[in-house]
Protein backbone atom coordinates (compact mmCIF):
# COMPACT_ATOMS: atom_id res chain seq x y z
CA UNK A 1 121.05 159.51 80.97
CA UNK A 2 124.10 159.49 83.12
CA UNK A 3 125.12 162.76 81.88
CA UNK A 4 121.19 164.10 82.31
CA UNK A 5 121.01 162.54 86.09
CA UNK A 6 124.55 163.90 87.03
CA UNK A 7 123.39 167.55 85.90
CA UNK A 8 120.49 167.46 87.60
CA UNK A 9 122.40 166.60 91.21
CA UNK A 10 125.00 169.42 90.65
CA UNK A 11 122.54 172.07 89.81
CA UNK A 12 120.34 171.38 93.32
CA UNK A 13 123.18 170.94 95.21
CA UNK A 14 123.24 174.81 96.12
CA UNK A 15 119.73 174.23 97.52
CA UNK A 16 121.59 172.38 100.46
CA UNK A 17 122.75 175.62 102.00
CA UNK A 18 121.08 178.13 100.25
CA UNK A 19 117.39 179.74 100.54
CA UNK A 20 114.68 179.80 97.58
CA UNK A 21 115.23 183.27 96.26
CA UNK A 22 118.77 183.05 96.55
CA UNK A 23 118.69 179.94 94.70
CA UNK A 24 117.18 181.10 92.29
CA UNK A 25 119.09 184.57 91.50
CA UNK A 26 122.38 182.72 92.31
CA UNK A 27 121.30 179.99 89.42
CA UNK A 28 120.03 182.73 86.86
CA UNK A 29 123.50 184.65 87.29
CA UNK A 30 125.90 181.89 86.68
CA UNK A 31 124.26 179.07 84.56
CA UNK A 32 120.98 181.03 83.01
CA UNK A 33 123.67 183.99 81.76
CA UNK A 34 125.98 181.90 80.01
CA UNK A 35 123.47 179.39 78.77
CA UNK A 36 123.26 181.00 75.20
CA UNK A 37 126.94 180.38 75.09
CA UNK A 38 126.52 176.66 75.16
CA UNK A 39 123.46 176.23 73.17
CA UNK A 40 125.64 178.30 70.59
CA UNK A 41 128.34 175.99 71.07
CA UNK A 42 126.17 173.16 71.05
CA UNK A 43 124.40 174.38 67.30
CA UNK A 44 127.69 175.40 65.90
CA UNK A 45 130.13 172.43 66.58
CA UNK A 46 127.46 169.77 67.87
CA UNK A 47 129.27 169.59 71.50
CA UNK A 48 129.29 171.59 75.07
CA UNK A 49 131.31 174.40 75.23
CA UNK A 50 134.86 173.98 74.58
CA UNK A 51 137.99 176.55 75.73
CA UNK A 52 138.85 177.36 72.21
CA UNK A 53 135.22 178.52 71.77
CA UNK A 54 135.39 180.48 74.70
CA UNK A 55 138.73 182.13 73.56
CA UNK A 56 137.33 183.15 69.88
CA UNK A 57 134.47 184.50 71.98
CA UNK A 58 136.83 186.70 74.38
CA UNK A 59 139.37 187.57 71.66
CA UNK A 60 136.95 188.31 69.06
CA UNK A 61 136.78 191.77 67.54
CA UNK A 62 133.82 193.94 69.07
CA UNK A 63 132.49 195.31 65.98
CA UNK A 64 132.48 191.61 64.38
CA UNK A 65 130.68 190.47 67.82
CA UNK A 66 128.21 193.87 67.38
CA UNK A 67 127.63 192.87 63.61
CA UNK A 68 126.87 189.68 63.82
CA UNK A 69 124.37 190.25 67.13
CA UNK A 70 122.38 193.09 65.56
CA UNK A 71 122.13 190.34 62.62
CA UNK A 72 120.28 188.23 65.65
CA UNK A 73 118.01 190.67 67.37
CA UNK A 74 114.86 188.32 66.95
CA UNK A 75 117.17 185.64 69.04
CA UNK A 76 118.95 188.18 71.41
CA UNK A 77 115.33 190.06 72.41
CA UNK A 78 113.84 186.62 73.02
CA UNK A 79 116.83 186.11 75.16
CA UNK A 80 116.59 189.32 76.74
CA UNK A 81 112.78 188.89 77.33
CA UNK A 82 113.53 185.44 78.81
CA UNK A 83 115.95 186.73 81.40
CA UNK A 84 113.75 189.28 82.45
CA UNK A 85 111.05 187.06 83.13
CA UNK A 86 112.65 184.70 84.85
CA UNK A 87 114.47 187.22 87.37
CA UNK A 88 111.57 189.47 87.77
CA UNK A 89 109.79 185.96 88.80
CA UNK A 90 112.61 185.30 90.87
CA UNK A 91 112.69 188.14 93.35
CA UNK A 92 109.22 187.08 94.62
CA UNK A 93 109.72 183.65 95.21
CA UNK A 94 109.46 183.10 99.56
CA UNK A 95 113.07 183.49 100.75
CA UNK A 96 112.67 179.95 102.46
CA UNK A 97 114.91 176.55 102.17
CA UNK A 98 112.79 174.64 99.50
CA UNK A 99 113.73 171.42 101.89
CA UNK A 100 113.47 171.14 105.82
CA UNK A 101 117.18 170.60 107.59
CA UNK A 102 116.50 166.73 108.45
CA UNK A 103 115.77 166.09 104.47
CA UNK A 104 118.83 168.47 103.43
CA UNK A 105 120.78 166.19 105.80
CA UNK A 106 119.48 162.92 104.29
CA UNK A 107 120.66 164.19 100.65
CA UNK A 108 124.07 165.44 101.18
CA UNK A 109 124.87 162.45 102.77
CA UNK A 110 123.08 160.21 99.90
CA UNK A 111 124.91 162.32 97.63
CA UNK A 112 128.16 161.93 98.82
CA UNK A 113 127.69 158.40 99.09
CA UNK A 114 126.15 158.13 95.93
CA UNK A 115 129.40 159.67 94.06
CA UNK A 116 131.86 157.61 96.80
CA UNK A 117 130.13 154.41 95.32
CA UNK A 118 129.81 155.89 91.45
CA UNK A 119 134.13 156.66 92.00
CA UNK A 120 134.69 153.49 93.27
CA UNK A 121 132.22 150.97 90.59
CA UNK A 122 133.77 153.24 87.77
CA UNK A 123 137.48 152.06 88.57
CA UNK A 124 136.51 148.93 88.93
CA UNK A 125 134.71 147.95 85.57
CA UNK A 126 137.32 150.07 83.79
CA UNK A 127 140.39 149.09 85.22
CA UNK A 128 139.98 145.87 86.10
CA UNK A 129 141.86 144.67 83.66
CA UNK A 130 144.94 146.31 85.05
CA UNK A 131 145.59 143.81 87.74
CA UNK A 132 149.19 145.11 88.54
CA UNK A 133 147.84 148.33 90.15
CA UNK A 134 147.48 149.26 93.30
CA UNK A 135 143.83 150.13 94.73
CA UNK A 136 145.25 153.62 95.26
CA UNK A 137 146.40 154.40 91.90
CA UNK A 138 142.85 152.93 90.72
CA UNK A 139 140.73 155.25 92.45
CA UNK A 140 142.82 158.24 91.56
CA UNK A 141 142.37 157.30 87.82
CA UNK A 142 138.91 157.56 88.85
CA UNK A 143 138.49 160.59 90.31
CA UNK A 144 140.91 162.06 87.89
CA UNK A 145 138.18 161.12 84.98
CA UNK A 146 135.05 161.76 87.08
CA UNK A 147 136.81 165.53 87.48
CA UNK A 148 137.40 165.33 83.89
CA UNK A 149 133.79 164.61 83.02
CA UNK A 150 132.92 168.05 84.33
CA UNK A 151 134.75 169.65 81.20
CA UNK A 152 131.28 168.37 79.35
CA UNK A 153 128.41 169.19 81.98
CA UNK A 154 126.72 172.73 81.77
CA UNK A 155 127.64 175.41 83.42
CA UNK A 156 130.87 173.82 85.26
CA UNK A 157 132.42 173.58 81.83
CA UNK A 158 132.36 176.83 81.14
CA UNK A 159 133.57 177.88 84.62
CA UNK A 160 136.47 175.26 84.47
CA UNK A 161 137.53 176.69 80.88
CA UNK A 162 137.36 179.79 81.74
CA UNK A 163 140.06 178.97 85.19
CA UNK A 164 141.68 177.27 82.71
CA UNK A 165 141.58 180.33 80.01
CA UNK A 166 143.14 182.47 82.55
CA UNK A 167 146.31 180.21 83.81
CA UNK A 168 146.81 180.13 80.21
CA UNK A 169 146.98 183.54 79.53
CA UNK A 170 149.29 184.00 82.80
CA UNK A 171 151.73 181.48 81.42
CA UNK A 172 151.67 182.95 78.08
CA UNK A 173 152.62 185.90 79.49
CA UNK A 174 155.24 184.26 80.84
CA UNK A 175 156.54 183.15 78.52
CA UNK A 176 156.67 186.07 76.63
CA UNK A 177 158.70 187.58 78.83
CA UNK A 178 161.18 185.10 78.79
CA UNK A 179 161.66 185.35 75.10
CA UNK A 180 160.47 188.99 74.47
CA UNK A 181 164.14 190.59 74.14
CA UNK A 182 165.20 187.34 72.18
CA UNK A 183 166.34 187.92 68.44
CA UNK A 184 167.68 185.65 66.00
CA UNK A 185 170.02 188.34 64.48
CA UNK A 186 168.15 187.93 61.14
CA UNK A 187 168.34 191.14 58.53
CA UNK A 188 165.41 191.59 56.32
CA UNK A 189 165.92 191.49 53.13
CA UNK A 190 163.79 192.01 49.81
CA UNK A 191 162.30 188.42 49.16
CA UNK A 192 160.78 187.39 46.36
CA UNK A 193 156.73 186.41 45.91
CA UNK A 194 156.88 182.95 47.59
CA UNK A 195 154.92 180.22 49.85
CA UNK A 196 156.72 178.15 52.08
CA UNK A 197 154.06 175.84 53.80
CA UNK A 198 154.88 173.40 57.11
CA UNK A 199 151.81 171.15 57.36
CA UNK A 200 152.10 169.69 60.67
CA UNK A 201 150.59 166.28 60.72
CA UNK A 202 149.32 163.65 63.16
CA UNK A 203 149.58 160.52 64.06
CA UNK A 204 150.60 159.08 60.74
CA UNK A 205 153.44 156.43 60.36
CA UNK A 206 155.91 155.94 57.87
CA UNK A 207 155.01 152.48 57.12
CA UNK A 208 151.12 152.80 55.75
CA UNK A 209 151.65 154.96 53.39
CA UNK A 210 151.49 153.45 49.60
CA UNK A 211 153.73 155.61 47.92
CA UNK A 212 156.08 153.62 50.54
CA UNK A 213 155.38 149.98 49.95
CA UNK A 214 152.52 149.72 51.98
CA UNK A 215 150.10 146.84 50.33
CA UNK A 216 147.45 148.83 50.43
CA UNK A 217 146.75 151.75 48.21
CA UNK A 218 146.43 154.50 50.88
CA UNK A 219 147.97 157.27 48.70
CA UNK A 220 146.58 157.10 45.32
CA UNK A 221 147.03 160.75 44.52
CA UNK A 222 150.58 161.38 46.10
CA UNK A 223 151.66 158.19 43.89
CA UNK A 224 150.72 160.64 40.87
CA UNK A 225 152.08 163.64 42.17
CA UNK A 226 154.95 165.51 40.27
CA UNK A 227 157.39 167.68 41.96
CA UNK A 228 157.26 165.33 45.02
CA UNK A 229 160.06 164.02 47.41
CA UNK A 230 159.23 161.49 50.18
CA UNK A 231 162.24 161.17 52.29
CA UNK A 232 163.09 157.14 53.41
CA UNK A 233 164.55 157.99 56.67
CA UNK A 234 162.99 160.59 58.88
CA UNK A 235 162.38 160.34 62.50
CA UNK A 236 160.01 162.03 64.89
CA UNK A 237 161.60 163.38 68.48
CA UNK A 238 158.99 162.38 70.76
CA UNK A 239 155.76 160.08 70.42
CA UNK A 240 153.64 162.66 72.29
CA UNK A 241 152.08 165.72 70.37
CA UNK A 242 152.56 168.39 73.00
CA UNK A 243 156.19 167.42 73.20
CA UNK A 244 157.30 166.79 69.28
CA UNK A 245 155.52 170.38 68.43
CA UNK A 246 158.33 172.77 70.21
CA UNK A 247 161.05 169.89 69.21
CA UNK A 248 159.53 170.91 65.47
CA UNK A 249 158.85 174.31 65.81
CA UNK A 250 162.21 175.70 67.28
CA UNK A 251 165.49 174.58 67.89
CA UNK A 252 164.69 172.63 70.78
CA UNK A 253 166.03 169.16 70.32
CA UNK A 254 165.25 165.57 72.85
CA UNK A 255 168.48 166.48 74.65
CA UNK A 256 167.43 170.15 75.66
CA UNK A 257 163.35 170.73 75.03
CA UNK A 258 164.00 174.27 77.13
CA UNK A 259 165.28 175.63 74.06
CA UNK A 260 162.28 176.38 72.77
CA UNK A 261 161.06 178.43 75.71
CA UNK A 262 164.29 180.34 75.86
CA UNK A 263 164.23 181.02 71.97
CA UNK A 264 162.04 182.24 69.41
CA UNK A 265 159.82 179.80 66.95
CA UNK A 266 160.17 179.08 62.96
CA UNK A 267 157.48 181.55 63.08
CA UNK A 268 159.05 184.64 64.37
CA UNK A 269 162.51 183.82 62.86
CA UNK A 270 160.22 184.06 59.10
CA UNK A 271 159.01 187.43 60.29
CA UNK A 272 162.41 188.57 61.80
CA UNK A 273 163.30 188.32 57.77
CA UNK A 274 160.29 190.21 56.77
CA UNK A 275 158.29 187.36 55.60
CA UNK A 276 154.66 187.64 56.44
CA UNK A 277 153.73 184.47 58.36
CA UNK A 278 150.74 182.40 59.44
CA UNK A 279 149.51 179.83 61.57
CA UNK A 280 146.54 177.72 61.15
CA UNK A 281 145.43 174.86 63.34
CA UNK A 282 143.16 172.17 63.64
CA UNK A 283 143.88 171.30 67.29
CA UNK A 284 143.56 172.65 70.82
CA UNK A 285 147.25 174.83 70.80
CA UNK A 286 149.73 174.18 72.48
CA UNK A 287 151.81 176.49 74.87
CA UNK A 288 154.35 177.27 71.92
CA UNK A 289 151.64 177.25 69.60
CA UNK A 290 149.72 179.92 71.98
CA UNK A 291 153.06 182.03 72.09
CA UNK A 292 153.08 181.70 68.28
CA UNK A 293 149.62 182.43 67.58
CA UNK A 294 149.61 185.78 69.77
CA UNK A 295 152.20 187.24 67.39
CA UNK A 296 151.85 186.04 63.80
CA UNK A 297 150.17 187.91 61.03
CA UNK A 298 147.53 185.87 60.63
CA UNK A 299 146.87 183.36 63.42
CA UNK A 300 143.87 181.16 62.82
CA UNK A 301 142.46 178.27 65.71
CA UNK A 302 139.50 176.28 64.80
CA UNK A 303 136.89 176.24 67.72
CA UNK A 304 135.83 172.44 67.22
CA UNK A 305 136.99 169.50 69.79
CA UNK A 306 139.12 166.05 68.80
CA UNK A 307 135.66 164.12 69.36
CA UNK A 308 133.41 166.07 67.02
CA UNK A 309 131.92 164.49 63.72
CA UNK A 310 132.04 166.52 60.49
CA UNK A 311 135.62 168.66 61.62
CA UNK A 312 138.00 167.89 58.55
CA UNK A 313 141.43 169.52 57.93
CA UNK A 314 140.36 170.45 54.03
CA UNK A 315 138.81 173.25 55.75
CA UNK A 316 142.19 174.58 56.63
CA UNK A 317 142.75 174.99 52.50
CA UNK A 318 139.74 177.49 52.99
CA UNK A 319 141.31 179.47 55.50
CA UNK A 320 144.68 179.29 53.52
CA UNK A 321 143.48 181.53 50.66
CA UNK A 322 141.79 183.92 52.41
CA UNK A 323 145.33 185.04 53.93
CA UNK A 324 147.50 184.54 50.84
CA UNK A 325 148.64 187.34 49.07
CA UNK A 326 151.11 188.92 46.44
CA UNK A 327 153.96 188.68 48.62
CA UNK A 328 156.70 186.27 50.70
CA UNK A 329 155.22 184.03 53.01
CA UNK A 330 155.11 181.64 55.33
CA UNK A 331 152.26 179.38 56.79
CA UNK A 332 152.38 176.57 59.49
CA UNK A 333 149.06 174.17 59.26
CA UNK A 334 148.68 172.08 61.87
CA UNK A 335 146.46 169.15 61.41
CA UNK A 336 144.16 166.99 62.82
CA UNK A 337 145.02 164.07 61.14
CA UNK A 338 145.08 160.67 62.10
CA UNK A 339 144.36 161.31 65.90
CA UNK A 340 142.64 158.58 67.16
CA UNK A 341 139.43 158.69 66.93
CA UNK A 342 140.02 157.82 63.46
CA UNK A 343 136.34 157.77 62.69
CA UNK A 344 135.79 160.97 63.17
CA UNK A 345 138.98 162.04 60.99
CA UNK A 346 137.22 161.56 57.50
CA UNK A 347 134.18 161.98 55.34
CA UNK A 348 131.85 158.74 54.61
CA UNK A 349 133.22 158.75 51.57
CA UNK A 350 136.48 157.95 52.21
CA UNK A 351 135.38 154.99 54.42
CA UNK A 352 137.14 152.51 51.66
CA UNK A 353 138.84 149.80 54.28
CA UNK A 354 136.44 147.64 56.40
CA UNK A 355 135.26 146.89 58.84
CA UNK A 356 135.97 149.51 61.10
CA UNK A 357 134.75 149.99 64.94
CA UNK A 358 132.12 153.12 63.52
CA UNK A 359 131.39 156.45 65.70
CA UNK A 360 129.84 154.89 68.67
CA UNK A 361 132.80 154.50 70.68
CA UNK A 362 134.14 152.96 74.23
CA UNK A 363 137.70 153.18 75.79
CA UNK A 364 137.16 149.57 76.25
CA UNK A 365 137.69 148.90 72.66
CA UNK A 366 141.36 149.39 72.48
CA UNK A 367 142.43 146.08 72.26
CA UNK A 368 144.25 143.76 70.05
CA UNK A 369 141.51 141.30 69.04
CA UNK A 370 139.79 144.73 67.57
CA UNK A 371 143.08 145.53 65.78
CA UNK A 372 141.92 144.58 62.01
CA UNK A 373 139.25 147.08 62.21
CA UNK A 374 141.24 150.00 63.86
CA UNK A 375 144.37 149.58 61.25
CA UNK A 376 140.94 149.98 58.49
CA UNK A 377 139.73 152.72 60.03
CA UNK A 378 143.59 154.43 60.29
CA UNK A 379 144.13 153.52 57.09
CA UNK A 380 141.09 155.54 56.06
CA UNK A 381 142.37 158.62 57.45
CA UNK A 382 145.43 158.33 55.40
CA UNK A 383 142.73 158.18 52.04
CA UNK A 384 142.11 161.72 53.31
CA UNK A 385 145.63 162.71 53.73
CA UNK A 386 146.25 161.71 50.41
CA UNK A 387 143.23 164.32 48.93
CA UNK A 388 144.38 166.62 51.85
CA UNK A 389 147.61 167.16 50.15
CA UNK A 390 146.58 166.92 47.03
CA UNK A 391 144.19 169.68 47.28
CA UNK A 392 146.59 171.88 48.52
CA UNK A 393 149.09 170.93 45.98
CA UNK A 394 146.50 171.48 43.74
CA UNK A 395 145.87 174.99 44.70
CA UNK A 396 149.46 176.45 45.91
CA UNK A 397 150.50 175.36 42.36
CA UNK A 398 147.50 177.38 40.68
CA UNK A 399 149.06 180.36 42.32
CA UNK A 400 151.66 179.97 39.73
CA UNK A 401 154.68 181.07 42.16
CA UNK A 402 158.02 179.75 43.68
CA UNK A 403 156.23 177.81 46.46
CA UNK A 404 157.53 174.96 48.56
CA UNK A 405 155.10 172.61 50.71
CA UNK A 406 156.66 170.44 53.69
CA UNK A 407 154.95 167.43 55.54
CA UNK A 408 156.12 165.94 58.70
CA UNK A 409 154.01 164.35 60.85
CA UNK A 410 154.63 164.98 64.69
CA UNK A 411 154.60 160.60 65.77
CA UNK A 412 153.62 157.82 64.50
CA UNK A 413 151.05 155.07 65.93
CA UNK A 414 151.13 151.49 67.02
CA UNK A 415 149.66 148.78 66.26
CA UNK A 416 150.31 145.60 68.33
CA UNK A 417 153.07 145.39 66.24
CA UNK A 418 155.29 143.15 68.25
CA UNK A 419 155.58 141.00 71.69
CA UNK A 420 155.41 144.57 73.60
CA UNK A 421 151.30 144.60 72.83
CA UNK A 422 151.79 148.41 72.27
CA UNK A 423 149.34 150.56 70.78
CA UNK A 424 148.23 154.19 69.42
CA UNK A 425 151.29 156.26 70.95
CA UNK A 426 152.52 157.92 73.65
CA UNK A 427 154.49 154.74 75.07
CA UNK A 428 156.82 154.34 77.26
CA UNK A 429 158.84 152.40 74.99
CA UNK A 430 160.45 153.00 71.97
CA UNK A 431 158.92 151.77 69.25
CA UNK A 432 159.82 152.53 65.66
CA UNK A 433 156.54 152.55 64.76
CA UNK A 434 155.73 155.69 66.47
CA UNK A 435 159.14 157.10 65.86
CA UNK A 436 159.62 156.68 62.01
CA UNK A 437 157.53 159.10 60.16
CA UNK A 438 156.25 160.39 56.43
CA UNK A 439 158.38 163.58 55.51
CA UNK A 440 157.28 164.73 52.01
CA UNK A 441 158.72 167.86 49.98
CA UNK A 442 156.22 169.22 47.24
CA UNK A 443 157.88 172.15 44.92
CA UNK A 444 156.75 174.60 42.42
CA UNK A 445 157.53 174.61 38.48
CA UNK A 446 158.77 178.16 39.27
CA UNK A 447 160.50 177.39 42.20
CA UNK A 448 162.71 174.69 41.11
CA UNK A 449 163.45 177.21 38.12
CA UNK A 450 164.51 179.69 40.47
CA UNK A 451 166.26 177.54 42.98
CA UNK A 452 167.47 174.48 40.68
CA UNK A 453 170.49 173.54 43.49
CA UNK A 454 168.40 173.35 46.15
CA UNK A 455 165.73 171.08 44.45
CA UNK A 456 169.05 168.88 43.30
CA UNK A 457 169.75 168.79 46.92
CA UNK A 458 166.77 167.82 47.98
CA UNK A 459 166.33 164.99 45.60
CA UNK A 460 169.82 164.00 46.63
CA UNK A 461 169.85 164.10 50.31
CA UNK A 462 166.28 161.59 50.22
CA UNK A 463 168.22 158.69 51.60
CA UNK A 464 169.65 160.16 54.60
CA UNK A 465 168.76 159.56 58.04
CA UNK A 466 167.33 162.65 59.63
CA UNK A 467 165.31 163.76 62.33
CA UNK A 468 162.40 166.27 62.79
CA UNK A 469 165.02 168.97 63.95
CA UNK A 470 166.51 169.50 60.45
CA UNK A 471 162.97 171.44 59.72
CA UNK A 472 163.98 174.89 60.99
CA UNK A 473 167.18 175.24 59.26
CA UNK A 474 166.02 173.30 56.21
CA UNK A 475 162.77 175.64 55.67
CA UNK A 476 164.53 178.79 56.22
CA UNK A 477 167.33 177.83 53.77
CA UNK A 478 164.61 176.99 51.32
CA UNK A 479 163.71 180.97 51.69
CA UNK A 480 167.56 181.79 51.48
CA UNK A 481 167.55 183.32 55.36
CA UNK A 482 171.17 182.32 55.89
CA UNK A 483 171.56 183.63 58.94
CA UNK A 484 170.29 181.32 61.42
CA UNK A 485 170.51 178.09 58.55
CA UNK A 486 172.98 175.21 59.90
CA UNK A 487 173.78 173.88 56.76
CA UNK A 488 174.82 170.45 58.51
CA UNK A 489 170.82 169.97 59.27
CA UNK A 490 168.77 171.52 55.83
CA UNK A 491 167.72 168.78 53.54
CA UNK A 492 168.56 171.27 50.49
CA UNK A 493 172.09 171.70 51.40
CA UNK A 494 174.74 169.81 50.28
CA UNK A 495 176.44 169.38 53.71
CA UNK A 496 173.52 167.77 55.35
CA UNK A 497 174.53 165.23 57.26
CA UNK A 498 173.10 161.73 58.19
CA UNK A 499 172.19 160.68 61.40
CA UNK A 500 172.88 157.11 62.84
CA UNK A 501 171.52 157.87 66.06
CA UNK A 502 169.01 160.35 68.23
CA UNK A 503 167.60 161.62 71.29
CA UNK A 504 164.16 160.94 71.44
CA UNK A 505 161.44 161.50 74.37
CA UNK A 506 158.95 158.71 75.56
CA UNK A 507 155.58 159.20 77.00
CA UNK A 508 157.02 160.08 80.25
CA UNK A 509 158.79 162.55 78.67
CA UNK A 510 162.16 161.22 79.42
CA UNK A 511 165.13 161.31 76.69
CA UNK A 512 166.91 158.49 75.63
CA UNK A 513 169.83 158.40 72.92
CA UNK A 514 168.93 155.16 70.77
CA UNK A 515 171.29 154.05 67.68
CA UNK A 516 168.77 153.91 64.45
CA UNK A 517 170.33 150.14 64.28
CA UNK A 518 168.55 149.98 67.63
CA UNK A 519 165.42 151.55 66.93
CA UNK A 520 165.01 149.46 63.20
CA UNK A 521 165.10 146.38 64.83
């Protein structure tokens, strides 16, 4: 109702200042135009129109968009009758204001009050609780979510996307341009017919997973898994997505993050060696992600929103084999996860641990007498990890090839685990718990045939400390692209070498160099 009433305000607001007709041509041209976009958007993924939906729609091919409109002409002649109509209506509507000045006067004023008052009752029922803030900062945090709330109201979503689409695109371009003449020095050479999968995943912590001790049995099909490798010791670089991705991705390490904007990705340094590469993801990309998906073979970003019901990573396994092929390759896919809302992370099915805090949802929640019921709910997620992997085990070893699969999850997540009172991630402090994560190595039958050293060496380097920046040299060693491999950091090398210490970033995105002594404690 909220929603409905704060609609309703924005789209007569023009009537303020403008006449009738105007009005209504003005209002057909920028919100009747694009409203088949949301109601699309709306039937498809079950929420408002969202800037990856937008992009598909741009970036699409124009005989797919021609195909699958001609397959709609019932629906687009309706459309086209209905727009018609409703202009041809338009033009002889009296070219009057539909209110007199005094009464235009009375409801800009009444609106501006009205949101003044809305601003100011919003910070205080939801931040009440955080006494040691200034009334400033409060109101800021209000208006910053009030603005944010537009993202989800018809048509100012799709105008703030698309603002949003374009200073995209212009920083993509810059930073193409920064890396454009960049090479890694790699020669291609003839490779044989393998996979080599990264599955990037989210939010999951060492610590909950069974196969690791956990008292719970959150990984019932990993625990049965041949071929498998679950390293004891591996550490994220930063507790914030959009900041452990490039620290994952490239060389870019805690200590110097502008590496990865001055280099290359995993990605292109897989294609410099003539391996075809991919890159599937669940989320809304990133700006390294963006760079990589503009120039891998197959690139591949799902539409959907965190806060959408029924969008589950298994679909990824889908996409997966319509791009594999009799050849060398190379696929990032880049889950979803166990991003809070957990909820919304997992069939019905897999809802095993209760209770949990179900789909209805309010910020309010997050708090530590609710914490039984959000570590159920997490825990649930990691049920569908476990058939996650275990379906794509399942079908990367029907392929009957060397293959190699990789899983590192970006952070971890907190659960009120200590005095601190942290939780989810993203704090400003370090805590292990959002540091230590899953790494798990999955190989082929053929693969450790072919390669039997480097499966020794993984199974021997398990117990060493390492961090998420040994995944570019260790994946590309796995391939046997020597170039550009520091042997020191690949987890099937004999020289690897164990860490006792690392840079890592907090939430403010501020590095810190913490001992693993430190950080276990």
């Amino acid at each position: 109702m909220a929603y409905l009433w704060v609609v309703i305000i924005l789209l007569l607001l023009p009537t303020l200042f403008v006449k009738a007709r105007t009005y209504f041509i003005i209002e057909g041209i920028f919100n009747l135009l694009f409203f088949p976009i949301d109601i699309a958007s709306l039937y498809l993924n079950r929420q408002s129109t969202s800037r990856a939906f937008l992009q598909n729609i741009l970036y699409t091919d124009l005989q797919e968009a021609g195909e699958l409109l001609a397959s709609m002409w019932p629906v687009c002649g309706l459309v086209l009758a209905i727009y018609l109509t409703y202009f041809a209506l338009a033009w002889r509507v009296e070219n009057t204001f539909l209110l007199p000045k005094r009464w235009r006067n009375v409801v800009l004023i009444s609106g501006i009050f009205a949101v003044a008052t809305g601003i100011v009752t919003y910070s205080i029922y939801h931040y009440s609780r955080k006494s040691n803030q200034s009334i400033d900062t409060l109101l800021l945090s209000a208006i910053d979510t009030a603005a944010m709330k537009l993202y989800k109201i018809f048509p100012y979503n799709l105008y703030l996307e698309m603002a949003d689409i374009v200073a995209i695109h212009h920083q993509q371009q810059k930073l193409q341009e920064q890396v454009a003449h960049f090479t890694f020095g790699i020669t291609p050479t003839q490779q044989d017919n393998a996979l080599y999968i990264l599955v990037l995943g989210e939010a999951v912590r060492y610590d909950h997973l069974g196969i690791h001790g956990y008292e719970l049995n959150t990984t019932p099909y990993l625990a049965q898994q041949s071929n498998l490798i679950s390293y004891d010791s591996a550490f994220a670089q930063a507790n914030l997505t959009a900041n452990s991705l490039p620290l994952i991705l490239s060389r870019a390490t805690a200590d110097d993050p502008n590496r990865a904007f001055r280099e290359k990705s995993i990605v292109a340094a897989f294609q410099e060696a003539g391996i075809v590469s991919g890159y599937i993801t669940k989320q809304q990309p990133t700006a390294i992600e963006r760079r990589i998906l503009s120039s891998c073979h197959y690139p591949y970003a799902y539409s959907k929103d965190f806060d959408v019901d029924g969008n589950y990573d298994a679909e990824m396994i889908d996409q997966l084999r319509a791009y594999v092929a009799d050849t060398a390759q190379f696929f990032v896919l880049h889950m979803l996860g166990s991003h809070f809302r957990y909820e919304l992370r997992y069939p019905a099915c897999f809802e095993v641990f209760k209770p949990v805090l179900g789909k209805s949802f309010s910020y309010s929640m997050i708090n530590k007498s609710n914490k039984d019921k959000f570590v159920n709910a997490y825990n649930n997620t990691l049920l569908y990890l476990d058939y996650f992997m275990h379906e794509l085990i399942t079908y990367v070893d029907s392929l009957n090839k060397p293959a190699v699969i990789v899983y590192l999850s970006d952070h971890g997540e907190s659960f009120w685990d200590d005095e601190r009172n942290l939780s989810l991630h993203g704090s400003y402090s370090i805590a292990k718990a959002e540091f230590h994560v899953p790494m798990l190595i999955w190989y082929s039958d053929q693969y450790a045939a072919a390669y039997p050293q480097k499966v020794e060496n993984l199974k021997q380097n398990k117990t060493r400390a390492v961090s998420s920046n040994v995944v570019f040299s260790s994946m590309l060693d796995m391939a046997g692209v020597k170039e550009v491999v520091d042997s020191t950091k690949s987890i099937c090398s004999p020289y690897l070498q164990s860490i006792d210490s690392l840079w890592v970033m907090d939430g403010t995105g501020n590095a810190e160099h913490v001992s693993l002594k430190e950080l276990n404690k």
